[in-house]
PDB file of N, CA and C in Angstrom:
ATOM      1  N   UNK A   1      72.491 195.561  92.431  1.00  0.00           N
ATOM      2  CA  UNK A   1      71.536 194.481  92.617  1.00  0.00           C
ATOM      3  C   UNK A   1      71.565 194.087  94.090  1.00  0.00           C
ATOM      4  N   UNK A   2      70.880 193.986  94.882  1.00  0.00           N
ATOM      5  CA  UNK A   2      70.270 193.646  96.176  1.00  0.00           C
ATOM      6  C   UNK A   2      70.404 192.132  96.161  1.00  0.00           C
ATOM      7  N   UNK A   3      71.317 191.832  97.529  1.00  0.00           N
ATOM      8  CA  UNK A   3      71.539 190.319  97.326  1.00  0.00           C
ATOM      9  C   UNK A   3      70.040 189.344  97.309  1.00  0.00           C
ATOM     10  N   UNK A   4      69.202 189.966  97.636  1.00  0.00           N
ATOM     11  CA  UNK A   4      68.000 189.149  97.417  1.00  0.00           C
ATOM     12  C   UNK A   4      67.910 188.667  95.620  1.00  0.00           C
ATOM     13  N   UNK A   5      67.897 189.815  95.447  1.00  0.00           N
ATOM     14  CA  UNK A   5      68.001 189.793  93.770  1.00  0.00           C
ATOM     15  C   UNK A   5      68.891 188.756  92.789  1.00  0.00           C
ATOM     16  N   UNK A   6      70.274 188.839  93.828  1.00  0.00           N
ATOM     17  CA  UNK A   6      71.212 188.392  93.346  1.00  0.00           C
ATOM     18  C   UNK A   6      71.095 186.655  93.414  1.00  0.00           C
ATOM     19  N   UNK A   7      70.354 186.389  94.924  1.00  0.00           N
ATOM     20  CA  UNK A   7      70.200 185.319  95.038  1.00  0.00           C
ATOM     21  C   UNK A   7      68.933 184.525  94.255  1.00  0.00           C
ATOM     22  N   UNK A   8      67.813 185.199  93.881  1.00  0.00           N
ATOM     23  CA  UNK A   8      67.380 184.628  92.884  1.00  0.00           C
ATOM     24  C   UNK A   8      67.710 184.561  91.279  1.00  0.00           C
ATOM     25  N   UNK A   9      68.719 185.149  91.330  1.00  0.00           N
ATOM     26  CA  UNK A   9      69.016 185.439  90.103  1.00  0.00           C
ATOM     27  C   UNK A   9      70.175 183.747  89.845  1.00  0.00           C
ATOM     28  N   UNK A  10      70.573 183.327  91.000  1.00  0.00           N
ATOM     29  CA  UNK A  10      71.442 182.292  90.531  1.00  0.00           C
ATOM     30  C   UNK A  10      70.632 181.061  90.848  1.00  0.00           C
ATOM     31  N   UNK A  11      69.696 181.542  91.444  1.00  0.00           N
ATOM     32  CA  UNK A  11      68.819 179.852  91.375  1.00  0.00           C
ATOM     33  C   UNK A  11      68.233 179.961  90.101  1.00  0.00           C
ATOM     34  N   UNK A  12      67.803 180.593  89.395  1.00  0.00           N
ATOM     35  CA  UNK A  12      67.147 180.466  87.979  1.00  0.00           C
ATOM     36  C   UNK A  12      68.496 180.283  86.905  1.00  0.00           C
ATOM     37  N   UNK A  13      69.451 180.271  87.130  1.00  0.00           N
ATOM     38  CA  UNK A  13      70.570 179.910  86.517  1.00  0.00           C
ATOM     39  C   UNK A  13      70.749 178.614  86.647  1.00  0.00           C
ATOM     40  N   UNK A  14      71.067 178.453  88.379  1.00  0.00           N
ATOM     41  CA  UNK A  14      71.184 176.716  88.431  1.00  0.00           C
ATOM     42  C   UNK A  14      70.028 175.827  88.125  1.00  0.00           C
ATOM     43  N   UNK A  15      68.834 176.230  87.892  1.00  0.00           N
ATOM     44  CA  UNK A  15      67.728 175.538  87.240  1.00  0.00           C
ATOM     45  C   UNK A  15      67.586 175.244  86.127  1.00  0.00           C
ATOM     46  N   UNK A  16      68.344 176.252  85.054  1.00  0.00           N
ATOM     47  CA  UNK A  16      68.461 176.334  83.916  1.00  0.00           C
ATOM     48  C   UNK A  16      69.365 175.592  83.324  1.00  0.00           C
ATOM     49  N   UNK A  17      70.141 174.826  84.326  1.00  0.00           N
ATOM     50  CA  UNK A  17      71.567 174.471  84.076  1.00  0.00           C
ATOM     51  C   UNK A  17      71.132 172.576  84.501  1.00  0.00           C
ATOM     52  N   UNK A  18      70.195 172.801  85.067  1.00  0.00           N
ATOM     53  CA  UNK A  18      69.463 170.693  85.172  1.00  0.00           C
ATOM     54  C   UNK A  18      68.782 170.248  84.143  1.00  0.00           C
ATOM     55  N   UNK A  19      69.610 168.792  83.899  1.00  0.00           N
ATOM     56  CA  UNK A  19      69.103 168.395  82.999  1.00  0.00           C
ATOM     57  C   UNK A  19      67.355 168.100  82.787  1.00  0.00           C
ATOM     58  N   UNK A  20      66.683 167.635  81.774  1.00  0.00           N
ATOM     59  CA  UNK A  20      65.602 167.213  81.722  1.00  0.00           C
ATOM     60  C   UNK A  20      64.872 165.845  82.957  1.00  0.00           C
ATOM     61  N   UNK A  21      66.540 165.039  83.023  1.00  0.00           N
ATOM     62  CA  UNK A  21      66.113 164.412  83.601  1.00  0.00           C
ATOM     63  C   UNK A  21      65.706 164.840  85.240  1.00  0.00           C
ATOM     64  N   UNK A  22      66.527 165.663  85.366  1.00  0.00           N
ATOM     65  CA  UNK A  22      67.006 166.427  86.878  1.00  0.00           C
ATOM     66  C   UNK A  22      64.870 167.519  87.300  1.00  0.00           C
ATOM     67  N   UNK A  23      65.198 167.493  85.915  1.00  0.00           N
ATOM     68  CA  UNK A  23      63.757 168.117  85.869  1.00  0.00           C
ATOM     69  C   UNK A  23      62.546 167.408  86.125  1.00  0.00           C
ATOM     70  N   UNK A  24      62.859 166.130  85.612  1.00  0.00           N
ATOM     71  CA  UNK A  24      61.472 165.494  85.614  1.00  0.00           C
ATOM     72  C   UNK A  24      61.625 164.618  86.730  1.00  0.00           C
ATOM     73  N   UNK A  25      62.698 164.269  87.682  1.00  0.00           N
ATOM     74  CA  UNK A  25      62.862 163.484  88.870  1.00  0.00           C
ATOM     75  C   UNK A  25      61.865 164.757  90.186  1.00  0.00           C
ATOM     76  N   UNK A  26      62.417 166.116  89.749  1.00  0.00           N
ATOM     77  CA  UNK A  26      62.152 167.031  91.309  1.00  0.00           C
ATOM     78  C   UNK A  26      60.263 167.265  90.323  1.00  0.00           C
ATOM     79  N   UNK A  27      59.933 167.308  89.618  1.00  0.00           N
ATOM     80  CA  UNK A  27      58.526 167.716  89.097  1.00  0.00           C
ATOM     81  C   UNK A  27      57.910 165.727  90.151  1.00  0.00           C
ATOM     82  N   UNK A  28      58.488 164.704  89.536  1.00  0.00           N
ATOM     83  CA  UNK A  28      58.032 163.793  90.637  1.00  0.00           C
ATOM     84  C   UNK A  28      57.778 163.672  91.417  1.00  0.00           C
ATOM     85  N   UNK A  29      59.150 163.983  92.330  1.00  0.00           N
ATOM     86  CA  UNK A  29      58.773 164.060  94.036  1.00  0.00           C
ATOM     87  C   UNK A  29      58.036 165.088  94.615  1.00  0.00           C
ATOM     88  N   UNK A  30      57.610 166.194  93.893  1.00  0.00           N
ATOM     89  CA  UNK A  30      57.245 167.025  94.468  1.00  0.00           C
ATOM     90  C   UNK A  30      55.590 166.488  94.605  1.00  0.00           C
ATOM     91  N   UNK A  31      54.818 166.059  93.255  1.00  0.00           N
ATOM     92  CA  UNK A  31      53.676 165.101  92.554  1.00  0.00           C
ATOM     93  C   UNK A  31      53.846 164.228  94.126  1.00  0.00           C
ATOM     94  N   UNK A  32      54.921 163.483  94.194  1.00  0.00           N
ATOM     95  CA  UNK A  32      54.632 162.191  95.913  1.00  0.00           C
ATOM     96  C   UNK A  32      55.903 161.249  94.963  1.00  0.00           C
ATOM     97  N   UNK A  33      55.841 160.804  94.305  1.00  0.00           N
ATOM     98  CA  UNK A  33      56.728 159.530  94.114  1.00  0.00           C
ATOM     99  C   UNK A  33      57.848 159.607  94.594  1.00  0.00           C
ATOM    100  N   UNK A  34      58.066 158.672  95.251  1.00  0.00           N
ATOM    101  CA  UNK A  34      59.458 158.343  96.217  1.00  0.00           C
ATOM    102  C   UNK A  34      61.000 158.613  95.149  1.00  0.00           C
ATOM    103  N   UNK A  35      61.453 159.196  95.967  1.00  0.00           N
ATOM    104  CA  UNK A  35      63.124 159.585  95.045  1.00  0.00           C
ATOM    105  C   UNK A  35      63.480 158.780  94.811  1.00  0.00           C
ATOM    106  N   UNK A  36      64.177 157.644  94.908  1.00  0.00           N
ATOM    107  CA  UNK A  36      64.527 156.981  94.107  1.00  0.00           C
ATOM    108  C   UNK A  36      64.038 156.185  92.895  1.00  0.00           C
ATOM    109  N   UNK A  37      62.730 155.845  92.825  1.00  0.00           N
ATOM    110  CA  UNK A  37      61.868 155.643  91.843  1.00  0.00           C
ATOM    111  C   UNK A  37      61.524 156.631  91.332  1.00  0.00           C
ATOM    112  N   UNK A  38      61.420 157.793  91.194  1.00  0.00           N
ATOM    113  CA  UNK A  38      61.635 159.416  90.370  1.00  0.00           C
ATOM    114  C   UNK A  38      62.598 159.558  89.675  1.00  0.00           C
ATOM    115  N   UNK A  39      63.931 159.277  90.172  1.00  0.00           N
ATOM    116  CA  UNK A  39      65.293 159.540  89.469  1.00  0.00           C
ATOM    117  C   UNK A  39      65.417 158.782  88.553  1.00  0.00           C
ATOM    118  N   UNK A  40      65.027 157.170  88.594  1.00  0.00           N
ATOM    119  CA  UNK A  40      64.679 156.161  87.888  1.00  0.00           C
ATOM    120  C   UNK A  40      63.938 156.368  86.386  1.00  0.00           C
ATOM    121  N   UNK A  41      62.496 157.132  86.592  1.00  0.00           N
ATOM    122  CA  UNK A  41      62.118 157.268  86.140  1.00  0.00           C
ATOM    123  C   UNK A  41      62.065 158.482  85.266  1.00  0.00           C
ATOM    124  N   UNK A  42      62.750 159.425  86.002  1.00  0.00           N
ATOM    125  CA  UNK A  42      63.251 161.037  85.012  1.00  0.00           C
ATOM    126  C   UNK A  42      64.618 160.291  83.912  1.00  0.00           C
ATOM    127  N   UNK A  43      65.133 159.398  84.280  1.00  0.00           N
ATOM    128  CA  UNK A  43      65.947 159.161  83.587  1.00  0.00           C
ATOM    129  C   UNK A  43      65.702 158.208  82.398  1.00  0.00           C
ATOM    130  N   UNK A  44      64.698 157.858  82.378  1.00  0.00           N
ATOM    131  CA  UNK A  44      63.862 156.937  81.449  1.00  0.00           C
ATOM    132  C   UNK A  44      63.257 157.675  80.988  1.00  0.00           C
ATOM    133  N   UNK A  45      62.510 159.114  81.133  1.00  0.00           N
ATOM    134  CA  UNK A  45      61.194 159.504  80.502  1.00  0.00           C
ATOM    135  C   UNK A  45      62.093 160.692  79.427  1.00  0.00           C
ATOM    136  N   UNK A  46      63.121 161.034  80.140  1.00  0.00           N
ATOM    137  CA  UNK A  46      63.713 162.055  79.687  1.00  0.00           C
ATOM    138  C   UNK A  46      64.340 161.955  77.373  1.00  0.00           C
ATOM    139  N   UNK A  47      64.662 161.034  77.553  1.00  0.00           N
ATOM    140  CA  UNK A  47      64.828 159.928  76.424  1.00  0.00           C
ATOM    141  C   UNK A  47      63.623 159.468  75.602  1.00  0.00           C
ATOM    142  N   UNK A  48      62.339 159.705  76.182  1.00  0.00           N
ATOM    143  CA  UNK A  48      61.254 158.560  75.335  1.00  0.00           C
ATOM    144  C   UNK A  48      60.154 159.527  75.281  1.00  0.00           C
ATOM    145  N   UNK A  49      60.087 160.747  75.756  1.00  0.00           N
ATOM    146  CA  UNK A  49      59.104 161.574  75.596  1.00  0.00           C
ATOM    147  C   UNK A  49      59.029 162.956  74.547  1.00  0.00           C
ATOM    148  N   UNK A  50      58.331 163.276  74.110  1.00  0.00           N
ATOM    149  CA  UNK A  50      58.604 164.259  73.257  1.00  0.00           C
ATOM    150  C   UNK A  50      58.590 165.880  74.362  1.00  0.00           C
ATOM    151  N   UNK A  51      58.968 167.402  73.786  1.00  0.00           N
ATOM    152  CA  UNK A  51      58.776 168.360  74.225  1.00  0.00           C
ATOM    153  C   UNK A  51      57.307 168.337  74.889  1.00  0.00           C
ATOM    154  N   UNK A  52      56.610 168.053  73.940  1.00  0.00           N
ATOM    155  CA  UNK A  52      54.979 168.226  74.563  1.00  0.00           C
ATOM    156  C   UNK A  52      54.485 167.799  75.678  1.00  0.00           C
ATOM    157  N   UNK A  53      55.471 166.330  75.534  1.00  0.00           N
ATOM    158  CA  UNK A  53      54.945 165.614  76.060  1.00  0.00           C
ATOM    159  C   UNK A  53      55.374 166.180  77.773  1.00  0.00           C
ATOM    160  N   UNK A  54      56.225 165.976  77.644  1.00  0.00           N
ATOM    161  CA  UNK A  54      57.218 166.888  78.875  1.00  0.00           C
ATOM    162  C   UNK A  54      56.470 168.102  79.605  1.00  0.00           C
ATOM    163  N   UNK A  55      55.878 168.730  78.958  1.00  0.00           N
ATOM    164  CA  UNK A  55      55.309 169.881  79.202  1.00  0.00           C
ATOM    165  C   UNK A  55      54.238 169.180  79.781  1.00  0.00           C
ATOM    166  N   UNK A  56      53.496 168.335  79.112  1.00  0.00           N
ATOM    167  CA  UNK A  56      51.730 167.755  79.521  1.00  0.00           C
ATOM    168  C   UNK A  56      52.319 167.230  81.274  1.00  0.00           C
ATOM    169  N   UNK A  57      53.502 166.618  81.261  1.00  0.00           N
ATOM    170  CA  UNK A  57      53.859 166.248  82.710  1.00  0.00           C
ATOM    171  C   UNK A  57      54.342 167.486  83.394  1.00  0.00           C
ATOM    172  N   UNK A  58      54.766 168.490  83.263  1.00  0.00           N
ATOM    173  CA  UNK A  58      55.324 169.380  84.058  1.00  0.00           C
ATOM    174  C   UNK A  58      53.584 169.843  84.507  1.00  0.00           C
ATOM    175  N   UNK A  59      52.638 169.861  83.909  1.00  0.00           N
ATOM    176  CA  UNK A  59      51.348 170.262  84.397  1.00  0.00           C
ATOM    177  C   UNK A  59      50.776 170.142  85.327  1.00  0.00           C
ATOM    178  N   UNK A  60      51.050 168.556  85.464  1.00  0.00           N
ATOM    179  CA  UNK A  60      49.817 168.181  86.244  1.00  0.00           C
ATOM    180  C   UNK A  60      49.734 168.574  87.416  1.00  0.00           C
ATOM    181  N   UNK A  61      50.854 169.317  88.419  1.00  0.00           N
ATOM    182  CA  UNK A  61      50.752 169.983  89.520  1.00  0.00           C
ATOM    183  C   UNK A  61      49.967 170.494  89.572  1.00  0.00           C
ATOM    184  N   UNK A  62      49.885 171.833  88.692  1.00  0.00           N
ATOM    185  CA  UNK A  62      48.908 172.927  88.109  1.00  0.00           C
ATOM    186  C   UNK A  62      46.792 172.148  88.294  1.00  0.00           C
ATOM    187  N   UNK A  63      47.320 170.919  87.833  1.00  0.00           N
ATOM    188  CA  UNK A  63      45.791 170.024  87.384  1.00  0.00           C
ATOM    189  C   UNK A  63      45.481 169.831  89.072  1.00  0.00           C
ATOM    190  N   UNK A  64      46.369 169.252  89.755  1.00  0.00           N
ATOM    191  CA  UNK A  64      46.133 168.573  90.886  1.00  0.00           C
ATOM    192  C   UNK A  64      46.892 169.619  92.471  1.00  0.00           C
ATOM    193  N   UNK A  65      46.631 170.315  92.437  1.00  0.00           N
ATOM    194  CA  UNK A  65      47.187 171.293  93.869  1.00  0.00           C
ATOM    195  C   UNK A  65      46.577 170.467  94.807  1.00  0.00           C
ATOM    196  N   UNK A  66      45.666 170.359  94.881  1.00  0.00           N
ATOM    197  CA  UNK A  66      45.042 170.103  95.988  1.00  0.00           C
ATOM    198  C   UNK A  66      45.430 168.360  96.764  1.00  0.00           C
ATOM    199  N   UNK A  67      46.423 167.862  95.718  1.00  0.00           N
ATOM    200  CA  UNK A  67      46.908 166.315  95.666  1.00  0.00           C
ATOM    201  C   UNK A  67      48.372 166.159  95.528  1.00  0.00           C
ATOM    202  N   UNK A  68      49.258 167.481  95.462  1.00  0.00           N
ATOM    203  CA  UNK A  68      50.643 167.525  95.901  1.00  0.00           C
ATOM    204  C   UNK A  68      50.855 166.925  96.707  1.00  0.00           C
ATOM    205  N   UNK A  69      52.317 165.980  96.433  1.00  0.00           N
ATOM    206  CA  UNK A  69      53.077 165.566  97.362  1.00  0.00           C
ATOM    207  C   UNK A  69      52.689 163.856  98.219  1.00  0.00           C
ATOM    208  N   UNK A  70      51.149 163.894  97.328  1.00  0.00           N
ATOM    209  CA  UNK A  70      50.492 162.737  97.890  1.00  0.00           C
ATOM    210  C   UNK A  70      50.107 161.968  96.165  1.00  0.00           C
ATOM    211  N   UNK A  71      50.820 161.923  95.188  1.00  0.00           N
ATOM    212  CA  UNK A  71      50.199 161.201  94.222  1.00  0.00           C
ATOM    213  C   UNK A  71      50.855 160.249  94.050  1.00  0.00           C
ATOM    214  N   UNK A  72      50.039 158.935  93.484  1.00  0.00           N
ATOM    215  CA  UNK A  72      50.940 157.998  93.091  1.00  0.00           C
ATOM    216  C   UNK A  72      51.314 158.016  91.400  1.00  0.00           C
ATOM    217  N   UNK A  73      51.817 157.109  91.640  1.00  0.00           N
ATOM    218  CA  UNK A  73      52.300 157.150  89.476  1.00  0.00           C
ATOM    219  C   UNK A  73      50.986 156.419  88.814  1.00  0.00           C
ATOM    220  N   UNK A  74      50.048 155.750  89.723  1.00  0.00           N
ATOM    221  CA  UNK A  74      48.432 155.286  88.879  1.00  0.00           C
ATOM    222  C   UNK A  74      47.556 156.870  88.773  1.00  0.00           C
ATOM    223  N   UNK A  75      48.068 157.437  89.609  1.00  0.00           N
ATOM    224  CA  UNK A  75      47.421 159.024  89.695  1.00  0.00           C
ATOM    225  C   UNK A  75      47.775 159.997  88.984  1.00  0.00           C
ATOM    226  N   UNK A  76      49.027 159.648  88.346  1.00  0.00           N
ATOM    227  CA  UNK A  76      49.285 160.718  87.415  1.00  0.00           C
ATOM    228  C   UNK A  76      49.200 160.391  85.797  1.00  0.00           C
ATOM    229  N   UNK A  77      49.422 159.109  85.789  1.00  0.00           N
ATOM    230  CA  UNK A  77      48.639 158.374  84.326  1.00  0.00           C
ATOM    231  C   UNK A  77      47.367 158.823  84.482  1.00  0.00           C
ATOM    232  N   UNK A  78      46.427 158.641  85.379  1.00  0.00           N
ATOM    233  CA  UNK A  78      45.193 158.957  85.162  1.00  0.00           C
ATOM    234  C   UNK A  78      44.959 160.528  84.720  1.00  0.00           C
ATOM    235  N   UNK A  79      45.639 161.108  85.636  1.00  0.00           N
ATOM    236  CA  UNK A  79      45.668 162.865  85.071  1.00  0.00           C
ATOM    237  C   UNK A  79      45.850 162.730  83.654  1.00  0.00           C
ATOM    238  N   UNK A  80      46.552 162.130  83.428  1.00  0.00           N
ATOM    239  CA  UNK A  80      47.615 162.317  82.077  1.00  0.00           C
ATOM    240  C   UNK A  80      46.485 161.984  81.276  1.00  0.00           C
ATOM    241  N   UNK A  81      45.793 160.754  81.217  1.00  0.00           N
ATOM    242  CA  UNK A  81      45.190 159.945  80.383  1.00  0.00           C
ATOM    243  C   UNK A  81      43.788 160.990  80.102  1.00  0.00           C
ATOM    244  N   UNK A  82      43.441 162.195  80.904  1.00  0.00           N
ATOM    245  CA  UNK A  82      42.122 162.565  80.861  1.00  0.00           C
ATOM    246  C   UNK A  82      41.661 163.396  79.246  1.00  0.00           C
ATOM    247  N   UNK A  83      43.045 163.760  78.860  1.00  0.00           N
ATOM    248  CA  UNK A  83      42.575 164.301  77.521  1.00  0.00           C
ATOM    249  C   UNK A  83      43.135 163.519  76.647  1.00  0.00           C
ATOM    250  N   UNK A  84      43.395 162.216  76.636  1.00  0.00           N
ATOM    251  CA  UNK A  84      43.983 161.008  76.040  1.00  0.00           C
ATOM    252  C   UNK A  84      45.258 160.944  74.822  1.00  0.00           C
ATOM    253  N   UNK A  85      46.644 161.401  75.827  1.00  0.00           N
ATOM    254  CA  UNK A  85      47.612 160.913  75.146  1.00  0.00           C
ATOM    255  C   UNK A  85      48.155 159.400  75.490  1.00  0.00           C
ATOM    256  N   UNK A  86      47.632 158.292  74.836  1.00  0.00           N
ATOM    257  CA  UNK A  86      48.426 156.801  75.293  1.00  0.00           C
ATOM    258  C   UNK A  86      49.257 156.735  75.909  1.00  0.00           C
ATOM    259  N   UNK A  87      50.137 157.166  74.194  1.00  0.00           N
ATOM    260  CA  UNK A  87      51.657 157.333  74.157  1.00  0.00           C
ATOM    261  C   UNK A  87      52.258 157.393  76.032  1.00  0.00           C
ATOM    262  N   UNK A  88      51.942 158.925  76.336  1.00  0.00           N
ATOM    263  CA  UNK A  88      52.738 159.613  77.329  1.00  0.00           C
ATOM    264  C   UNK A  88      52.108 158.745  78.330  1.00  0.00           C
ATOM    265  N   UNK A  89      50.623 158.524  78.825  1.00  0.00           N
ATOM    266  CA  UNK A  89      50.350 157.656  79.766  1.00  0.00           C
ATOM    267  C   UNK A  89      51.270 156.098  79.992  1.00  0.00           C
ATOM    268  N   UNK A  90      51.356 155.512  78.458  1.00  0.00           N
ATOM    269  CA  UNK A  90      52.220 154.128  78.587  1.00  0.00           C
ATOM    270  C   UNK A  90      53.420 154.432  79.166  1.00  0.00           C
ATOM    271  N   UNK A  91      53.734 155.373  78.319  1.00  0.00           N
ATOM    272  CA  UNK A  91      55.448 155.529  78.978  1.00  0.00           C
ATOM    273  C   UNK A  91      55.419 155.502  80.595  1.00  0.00           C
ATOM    274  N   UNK A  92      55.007 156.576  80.935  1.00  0.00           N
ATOM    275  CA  UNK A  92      54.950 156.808  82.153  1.00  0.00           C
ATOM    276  C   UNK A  92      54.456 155.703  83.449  1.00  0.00           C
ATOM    277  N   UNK A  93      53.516 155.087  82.495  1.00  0.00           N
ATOM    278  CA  UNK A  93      52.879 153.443  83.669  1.00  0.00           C
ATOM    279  C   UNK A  93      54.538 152.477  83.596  1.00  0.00           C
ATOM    280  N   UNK A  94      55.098 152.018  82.417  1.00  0.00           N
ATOM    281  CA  UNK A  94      56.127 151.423  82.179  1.00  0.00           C
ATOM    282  C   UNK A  94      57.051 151.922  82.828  1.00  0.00           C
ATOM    283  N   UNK A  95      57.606 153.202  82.807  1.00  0.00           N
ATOM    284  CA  UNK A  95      58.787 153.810  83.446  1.00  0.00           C
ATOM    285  C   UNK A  95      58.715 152.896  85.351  1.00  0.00           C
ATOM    286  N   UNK A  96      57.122 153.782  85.395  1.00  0.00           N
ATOM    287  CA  UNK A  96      57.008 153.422  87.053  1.00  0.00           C
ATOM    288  C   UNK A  96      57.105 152.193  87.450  1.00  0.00           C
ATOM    289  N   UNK A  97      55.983 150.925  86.499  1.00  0.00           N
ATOM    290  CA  UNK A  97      56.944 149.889  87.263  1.00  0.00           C
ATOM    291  C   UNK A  97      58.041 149.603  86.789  1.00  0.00           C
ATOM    292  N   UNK A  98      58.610 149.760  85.794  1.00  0.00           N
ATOM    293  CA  UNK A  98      60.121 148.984  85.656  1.00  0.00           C
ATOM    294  C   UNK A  98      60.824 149.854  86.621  1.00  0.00           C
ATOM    295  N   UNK A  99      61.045 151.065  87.495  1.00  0.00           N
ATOM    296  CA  UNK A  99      61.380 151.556  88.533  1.00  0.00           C
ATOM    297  C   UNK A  99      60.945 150.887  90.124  1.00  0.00           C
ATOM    298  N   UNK A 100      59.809 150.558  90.010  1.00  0.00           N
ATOM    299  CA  UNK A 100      59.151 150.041  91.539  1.00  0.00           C
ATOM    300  C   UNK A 100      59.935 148.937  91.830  1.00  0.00           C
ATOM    301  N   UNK A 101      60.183 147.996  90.579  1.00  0.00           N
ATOM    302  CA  UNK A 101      60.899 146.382  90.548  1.00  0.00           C
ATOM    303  C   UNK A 101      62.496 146.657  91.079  1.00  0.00           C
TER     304      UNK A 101
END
């Protein structure tokens, strides 16, 4: 194996190895929300969301390229809200401000 190989081979290990929450803090900041209100909030969503739901948020990158790195958390409820899950939108408005405070 070619250390190139080798070296992707252990980042998909150590990725595999972060929690949900770890997951849904770096899917945040990458979206724009400030790290510490991300970590806040991966650690809250991680607990109150279902698989699906998780997934509908790992998306919205995919929805919004062109708005990486610049979204706020009213911007990603709105993504969220466009094929209308409440549920995941409430959570996610709640998470953010009880994080902003």
């Amino acid at each position: 194996m070619s250390p190139r190989h080798l070296s992707l081979a252990v980042l998909a290990l150590l990725a595999a190895c972060a929690t949900p929450s770890q997951q849904i803090t770096k899917k945040l900041t990458d979206y724009g929300v400030p790290p510490a209100q991300a970590r806040c909030m991966g650690d809250r969503l991680q607990s109150r969301l279902s698989v699906s739901q998780l997934q509908r948020l790992g998306e919205i990158g995919r929805l919004n390229r062109d708005r990486m790195g610049r979204m706020s958390v009213n911007d990603i409820a709105a993504t969220l809200n466009k094929p209308g899950d409440e549920v995941l939108v409430a959570e996610v408005v709640k998470s953010g401000i009880s994080c902003l405070i």
